[in-house]
PDB file of N, CA and C in Angstrom:
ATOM      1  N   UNK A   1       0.821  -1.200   0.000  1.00  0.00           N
ATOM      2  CA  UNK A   1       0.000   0.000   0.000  1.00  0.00           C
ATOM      3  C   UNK A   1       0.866   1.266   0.000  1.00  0.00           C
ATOM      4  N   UNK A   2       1.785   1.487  -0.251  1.00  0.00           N
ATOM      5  CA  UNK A   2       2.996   2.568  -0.338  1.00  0.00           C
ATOM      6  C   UNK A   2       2.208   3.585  -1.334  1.00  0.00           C
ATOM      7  N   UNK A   3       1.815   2.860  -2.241  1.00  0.00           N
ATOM      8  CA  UNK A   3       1.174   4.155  -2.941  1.00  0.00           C
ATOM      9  C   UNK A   3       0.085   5.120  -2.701  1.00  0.00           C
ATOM     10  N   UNK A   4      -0.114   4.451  -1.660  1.00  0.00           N
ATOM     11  CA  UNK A   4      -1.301   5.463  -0.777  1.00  0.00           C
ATOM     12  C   UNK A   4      -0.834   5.621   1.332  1.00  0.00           C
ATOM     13  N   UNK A   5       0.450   5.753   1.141  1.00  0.00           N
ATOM     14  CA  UNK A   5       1.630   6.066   2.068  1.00  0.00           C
ATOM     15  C   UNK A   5       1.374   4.953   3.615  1.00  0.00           C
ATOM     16  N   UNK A   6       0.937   4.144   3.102  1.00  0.00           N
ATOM     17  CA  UNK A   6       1.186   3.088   4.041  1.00  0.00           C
ATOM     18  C   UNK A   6       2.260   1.612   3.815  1.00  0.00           C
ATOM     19  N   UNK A   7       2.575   1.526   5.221  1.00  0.00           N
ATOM     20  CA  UNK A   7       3.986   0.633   4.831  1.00  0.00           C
ATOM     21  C   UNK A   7       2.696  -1.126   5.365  1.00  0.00           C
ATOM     22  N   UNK A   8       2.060  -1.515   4.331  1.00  0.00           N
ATOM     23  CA  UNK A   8       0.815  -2.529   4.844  1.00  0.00           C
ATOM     24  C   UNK A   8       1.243  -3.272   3.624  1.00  0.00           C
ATOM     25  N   UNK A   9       1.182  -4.626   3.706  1.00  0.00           N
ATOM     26  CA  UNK A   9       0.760  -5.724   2.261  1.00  0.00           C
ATOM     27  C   UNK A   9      -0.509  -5.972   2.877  1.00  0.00           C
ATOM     28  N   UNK A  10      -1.370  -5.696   1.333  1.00  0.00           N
ATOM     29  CA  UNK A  10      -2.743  -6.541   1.826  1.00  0.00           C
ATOM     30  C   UNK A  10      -3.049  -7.624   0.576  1.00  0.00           C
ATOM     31  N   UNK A  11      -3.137  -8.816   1.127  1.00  0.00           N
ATOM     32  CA  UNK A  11      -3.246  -9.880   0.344  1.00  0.00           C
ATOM     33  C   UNK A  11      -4.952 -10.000  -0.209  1.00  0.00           C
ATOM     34  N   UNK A  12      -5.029 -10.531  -1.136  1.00  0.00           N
ATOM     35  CA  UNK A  12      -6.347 -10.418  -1.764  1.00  0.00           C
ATOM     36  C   UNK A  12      -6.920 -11.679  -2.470  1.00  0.00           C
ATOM     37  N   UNK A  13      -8.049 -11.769  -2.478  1.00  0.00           N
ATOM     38  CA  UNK A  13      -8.559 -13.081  -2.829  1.00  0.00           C
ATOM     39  C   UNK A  13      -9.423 -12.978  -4.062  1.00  0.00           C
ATOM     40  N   UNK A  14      -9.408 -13.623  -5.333  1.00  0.00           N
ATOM     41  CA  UNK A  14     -10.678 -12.747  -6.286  1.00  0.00           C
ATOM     42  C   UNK A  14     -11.635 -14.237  -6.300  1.00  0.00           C
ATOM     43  N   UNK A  15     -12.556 -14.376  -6.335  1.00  0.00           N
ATOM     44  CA  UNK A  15     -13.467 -15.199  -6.712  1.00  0.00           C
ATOM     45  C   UNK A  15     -14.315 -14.915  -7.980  1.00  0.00           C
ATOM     46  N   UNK A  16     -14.663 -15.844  -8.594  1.00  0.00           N
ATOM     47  CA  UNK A  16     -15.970 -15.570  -9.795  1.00  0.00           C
ATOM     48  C   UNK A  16     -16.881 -16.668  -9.691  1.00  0.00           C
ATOM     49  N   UNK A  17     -18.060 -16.343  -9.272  1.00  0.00           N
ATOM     50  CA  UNK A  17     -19.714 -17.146  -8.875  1.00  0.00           C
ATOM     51  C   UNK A  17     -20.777 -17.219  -9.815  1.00  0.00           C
ATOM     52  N   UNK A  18     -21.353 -17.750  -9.890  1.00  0.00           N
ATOM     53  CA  UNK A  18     -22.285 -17.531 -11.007  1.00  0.00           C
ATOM     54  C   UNK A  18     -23.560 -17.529 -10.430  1.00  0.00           C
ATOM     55  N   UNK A  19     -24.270 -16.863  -9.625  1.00  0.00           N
ATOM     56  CA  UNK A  19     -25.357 -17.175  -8.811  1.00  0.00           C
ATOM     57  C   UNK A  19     -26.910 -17.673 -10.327  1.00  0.00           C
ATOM     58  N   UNK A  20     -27.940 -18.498  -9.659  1.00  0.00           N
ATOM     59  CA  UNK A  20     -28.624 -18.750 -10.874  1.00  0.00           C
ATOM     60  C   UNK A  20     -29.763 -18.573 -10.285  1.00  0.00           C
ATOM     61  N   UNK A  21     -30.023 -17.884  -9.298  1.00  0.00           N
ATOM     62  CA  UNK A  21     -30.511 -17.484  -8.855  1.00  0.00           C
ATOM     63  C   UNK A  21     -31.326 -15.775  -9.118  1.00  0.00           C
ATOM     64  N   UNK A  22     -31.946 -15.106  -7.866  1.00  0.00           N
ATOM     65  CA  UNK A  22     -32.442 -13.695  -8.222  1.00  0.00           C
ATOM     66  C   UNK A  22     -32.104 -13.245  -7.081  1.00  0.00           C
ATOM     67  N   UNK A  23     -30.460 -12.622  -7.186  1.00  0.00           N
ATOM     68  CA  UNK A  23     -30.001 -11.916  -5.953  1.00  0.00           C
ATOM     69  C   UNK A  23     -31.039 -10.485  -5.758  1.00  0.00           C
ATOM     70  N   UNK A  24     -30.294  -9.486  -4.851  1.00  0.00           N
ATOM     71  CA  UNK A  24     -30.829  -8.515  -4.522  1.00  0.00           C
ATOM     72  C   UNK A  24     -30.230  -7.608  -5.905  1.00  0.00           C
ATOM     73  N   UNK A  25     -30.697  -6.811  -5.828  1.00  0.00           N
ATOM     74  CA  UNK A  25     -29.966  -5.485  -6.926  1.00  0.00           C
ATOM     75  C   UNK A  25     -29.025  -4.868  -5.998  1.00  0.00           C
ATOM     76  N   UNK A  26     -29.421  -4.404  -4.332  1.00  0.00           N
ATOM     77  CA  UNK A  26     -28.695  -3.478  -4.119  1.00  0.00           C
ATOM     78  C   UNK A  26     -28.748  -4.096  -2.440  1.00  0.00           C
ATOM     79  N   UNK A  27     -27.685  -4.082  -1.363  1.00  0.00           N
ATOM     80  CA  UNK A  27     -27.734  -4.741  -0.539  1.00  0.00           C
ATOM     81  C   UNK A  27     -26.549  -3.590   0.435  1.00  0.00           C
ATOM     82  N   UNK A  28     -26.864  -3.719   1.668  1.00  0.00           N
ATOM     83  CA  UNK A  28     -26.147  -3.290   2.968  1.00  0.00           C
ATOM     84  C   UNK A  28     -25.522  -4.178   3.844  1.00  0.00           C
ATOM     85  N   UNK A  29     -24.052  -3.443   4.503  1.00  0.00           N
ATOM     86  CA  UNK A  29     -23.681  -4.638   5.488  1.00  0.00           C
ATOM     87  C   UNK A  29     -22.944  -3.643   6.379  1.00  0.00           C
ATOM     88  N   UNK A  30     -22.961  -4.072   7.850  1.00  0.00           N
ATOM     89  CA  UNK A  30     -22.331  -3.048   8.467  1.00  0.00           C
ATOM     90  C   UNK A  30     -20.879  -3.993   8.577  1.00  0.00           C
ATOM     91  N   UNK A  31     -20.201  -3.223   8.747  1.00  0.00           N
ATOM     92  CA  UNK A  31     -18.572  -3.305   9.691  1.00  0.00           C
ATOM     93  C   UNK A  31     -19.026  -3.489  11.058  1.00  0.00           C
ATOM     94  N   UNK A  32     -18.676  -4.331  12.335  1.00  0.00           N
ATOM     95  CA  UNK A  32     -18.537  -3.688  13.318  1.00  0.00           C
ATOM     96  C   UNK A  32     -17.562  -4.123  14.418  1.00  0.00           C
ATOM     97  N   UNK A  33     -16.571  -4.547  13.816  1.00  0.00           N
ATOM     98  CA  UNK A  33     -15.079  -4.923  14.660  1.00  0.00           C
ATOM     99  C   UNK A  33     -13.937  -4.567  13.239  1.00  0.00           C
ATOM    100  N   UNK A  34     -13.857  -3.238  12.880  1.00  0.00           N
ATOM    101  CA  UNK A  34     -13.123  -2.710  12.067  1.00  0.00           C
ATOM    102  C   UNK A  34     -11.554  -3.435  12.350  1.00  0.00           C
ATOM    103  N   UNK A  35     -11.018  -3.215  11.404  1.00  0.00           N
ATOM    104  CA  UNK A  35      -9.573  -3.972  11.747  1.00  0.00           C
ATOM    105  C   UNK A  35      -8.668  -2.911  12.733  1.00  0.00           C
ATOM    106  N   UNK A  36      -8.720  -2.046  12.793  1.00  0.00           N
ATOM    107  CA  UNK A  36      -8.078  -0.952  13.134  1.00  0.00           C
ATOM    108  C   UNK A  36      -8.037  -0.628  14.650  1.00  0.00           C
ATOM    109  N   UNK A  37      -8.968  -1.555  15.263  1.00  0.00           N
ATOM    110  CA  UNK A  37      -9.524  -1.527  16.585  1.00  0.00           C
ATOM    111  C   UNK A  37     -10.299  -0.582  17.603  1.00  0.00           C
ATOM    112  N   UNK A  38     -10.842  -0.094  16.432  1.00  0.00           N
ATOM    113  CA  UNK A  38     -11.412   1.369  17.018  1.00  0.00           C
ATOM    114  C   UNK A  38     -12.858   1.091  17.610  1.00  0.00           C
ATOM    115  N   UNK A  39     -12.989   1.365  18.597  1.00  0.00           N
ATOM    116  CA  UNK A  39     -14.532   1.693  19.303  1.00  0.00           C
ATOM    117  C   UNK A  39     -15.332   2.923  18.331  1.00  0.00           C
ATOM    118  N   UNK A  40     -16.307   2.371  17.567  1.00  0.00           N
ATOM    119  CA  UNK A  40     -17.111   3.375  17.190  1.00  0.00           C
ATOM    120  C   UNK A  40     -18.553   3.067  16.310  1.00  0.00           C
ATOM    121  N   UNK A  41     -19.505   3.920  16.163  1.00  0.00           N
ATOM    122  CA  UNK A  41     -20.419   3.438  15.798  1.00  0.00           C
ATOM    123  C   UNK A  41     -20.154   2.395  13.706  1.00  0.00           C
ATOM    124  N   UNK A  42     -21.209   1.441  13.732  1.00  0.00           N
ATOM    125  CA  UNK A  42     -21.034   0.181  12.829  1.00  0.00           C
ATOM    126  C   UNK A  42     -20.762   1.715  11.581  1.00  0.00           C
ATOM    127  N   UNK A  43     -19.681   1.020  10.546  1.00  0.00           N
ATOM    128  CA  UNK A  43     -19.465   1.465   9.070  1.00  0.00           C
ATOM    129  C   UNK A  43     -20.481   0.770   8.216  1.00  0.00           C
ATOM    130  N   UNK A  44     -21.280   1.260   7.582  1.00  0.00           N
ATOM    131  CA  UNK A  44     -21.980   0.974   6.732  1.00  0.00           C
ATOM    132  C   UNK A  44     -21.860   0.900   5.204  1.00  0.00           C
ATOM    133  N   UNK A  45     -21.949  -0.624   4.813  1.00  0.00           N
ATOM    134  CA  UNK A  45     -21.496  -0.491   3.648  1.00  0.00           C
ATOM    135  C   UNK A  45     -22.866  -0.463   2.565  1.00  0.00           C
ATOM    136  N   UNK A  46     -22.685   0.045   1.527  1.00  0.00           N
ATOM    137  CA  UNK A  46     -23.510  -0.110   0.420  1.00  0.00           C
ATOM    138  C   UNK A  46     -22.855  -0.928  -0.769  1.00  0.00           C
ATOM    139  N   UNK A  47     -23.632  -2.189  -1.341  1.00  0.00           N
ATOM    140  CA  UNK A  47     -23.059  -2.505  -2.707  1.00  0.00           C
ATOM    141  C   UNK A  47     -24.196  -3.238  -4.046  1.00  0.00           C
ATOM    142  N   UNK A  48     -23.567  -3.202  -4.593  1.00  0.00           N
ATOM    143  CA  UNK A  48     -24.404  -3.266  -5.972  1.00  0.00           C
ATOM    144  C   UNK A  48     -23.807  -4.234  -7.021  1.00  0.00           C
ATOM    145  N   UNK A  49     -24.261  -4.740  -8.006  1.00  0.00           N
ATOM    146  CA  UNK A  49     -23.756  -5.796  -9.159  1.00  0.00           C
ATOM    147  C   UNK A  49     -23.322  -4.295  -9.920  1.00  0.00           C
ATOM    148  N   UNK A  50     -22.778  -4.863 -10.731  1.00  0.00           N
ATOM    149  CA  UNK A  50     -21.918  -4.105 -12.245  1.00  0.00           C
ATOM    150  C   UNK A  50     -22.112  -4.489 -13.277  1.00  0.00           C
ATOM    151  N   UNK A  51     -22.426  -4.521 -13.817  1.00  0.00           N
ATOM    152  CA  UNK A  51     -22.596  -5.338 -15.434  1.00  0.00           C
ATOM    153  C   UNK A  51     -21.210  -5.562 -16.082  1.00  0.00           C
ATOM    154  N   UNK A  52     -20.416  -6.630 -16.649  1.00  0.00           N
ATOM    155  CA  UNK A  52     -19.152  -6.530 -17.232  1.00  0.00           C
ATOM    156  C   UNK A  52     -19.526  -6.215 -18.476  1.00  0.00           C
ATOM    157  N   UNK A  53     -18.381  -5.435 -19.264  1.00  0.00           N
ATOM    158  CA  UNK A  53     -17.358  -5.365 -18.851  1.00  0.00           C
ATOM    159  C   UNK A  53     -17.435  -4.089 -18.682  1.00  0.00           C
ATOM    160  N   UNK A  54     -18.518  -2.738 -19.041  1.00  0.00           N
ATOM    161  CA  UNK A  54     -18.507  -1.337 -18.971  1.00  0.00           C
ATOM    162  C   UNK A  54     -19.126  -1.085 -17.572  1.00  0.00           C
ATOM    163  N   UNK A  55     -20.173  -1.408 -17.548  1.00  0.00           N
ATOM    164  CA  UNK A  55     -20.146  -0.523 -16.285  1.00  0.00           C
ATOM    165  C   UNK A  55     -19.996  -0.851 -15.018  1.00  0.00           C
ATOM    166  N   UNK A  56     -18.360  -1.395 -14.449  1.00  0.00           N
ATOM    167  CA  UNK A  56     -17.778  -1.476 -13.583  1.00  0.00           C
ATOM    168  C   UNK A  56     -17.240  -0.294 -13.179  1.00  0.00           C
ATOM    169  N   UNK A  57     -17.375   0.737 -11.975  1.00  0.00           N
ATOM    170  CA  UNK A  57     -17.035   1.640 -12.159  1.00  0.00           C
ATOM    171  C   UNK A  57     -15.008   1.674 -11.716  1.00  0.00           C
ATOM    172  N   UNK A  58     -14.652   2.618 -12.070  1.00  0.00           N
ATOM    173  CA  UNK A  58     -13.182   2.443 -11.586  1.00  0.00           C
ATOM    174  C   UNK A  58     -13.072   1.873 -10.325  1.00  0.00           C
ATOM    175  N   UNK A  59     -12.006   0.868 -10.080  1.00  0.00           N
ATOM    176  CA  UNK A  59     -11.528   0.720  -8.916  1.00  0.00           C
ATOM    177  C   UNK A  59     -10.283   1.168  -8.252  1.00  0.00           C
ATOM    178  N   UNK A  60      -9.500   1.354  -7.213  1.00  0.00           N
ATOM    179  CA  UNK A  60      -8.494   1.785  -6.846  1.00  0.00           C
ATOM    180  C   UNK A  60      -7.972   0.800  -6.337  1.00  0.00           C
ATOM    181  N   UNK A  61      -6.654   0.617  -5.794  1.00  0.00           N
ATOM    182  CA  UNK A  61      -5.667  -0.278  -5.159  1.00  0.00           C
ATOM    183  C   UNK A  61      -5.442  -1.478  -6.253  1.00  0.00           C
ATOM    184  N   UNK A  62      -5.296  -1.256  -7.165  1.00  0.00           N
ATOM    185  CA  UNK A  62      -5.364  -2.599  -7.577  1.00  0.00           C
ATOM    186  C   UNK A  62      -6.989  -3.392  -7.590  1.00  0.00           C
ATOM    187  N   UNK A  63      -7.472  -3.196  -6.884  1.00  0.00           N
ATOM    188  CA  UNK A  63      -8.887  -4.291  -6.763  1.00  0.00           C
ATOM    189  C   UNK A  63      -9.345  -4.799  -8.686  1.00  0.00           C
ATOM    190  N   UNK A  64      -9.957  -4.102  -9.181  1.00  0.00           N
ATOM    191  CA  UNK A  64      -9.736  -4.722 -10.739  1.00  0.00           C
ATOM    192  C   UNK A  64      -8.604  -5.396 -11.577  1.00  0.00           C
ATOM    193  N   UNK A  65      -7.668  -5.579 -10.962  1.00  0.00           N
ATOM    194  CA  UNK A  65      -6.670  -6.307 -11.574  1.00  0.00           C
ATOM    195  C   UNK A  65      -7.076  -7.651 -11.995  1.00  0.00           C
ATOM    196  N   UNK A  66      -7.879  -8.254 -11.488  1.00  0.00           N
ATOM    197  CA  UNK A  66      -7.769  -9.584 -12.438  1.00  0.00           C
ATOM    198  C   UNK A  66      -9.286  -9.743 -13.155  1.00  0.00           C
ATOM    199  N   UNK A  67      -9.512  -8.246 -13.294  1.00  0.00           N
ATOM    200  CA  UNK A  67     -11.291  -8.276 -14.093  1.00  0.00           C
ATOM    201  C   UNK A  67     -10.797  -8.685 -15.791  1.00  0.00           C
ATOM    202  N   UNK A  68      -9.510  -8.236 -16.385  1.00  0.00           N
ATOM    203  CA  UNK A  68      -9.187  -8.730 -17.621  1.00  0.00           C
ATOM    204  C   UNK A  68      -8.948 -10.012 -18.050  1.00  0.00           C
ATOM    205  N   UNK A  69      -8.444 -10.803 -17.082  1.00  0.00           N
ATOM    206  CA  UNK A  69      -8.227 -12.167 -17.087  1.00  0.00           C
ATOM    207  C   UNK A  69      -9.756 -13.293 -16.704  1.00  0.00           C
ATOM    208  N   UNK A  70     -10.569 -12.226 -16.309  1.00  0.00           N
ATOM    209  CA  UNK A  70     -12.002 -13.200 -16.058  1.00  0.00           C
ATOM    210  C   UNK A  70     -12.806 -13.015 -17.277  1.00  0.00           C
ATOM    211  N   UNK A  71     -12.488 -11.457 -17.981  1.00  0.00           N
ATOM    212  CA  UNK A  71     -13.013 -11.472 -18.866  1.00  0.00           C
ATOM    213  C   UNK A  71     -12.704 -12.276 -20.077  1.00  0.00           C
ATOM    214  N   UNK A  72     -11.378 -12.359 -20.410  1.00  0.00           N
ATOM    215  CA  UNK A  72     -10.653 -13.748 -21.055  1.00  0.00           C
ATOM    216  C   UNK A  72     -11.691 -14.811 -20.531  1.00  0.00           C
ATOM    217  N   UNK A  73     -11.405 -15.586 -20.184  1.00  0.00           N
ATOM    218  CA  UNK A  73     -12.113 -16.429 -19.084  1.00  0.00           C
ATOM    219  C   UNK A  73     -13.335 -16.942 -19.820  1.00  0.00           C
ATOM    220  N   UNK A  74     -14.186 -15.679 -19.628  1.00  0.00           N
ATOM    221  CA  UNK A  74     -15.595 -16.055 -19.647  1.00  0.00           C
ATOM    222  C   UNK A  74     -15.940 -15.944 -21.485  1.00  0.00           C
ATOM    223  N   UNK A  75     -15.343 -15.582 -22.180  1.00  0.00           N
ATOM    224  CA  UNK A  75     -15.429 -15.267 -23.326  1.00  0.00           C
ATOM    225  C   UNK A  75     -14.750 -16.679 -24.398  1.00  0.00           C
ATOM    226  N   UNK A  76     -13.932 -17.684 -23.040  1.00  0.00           N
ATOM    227  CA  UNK A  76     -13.560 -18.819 -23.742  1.00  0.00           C
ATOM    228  C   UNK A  76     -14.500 -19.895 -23.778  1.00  0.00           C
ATOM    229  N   UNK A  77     -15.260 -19.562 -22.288  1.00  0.00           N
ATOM    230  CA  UNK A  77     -16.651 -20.440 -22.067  1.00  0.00           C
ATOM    231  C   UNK A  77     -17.481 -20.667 -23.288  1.00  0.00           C
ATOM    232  N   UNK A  78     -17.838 -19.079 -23.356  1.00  0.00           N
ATOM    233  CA  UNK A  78     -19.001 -18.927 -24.606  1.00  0.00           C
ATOM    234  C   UNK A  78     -18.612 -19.309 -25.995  1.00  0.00           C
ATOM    235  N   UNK A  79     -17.100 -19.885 -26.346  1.00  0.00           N
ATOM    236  CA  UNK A  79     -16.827 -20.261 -27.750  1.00  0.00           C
ATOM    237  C   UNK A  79     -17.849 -21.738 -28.132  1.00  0.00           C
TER     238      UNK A  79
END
């Protein structure tokens, strides 16, 4: 994380699911034992699906790094 002035490795995991199902469109989750150890009220997250391959919106840290290689991927399926 140096590039955003922390001396941290954060290791990362990517998964790809295929739910066949009828998830939610749009879903909440709180934080509430932050890593950082801070006493404070729950972080609230908001998240949403993306449609590949456009409207993923930018990501930072790296996190999209292996969206090109799934997209490979899934495009060998469909041959």
């Amino acid at each position: 994380m140096s590039d955003f002035g922390r001396d941290e490795v954060h290791y990362r995991h990517f998964y790809h699911l295929r739910c066949h199902g009828h998830p939610p469109t749009r879903w909440r989750h709180e934080e509430r034992s932050p890593s950082d150890g801070a006493v404070h009220n729950p972080i609230l997250f908001e998240f949403f699906w993306a449609a590949l391959p456009h409207a993923v919106p930018p990501l930072i840290a790296d996190h999209g790094i292996m969206l090109p290689q799934l997209l490979d991927i899934l495009s060998l399926e469909e041959l």
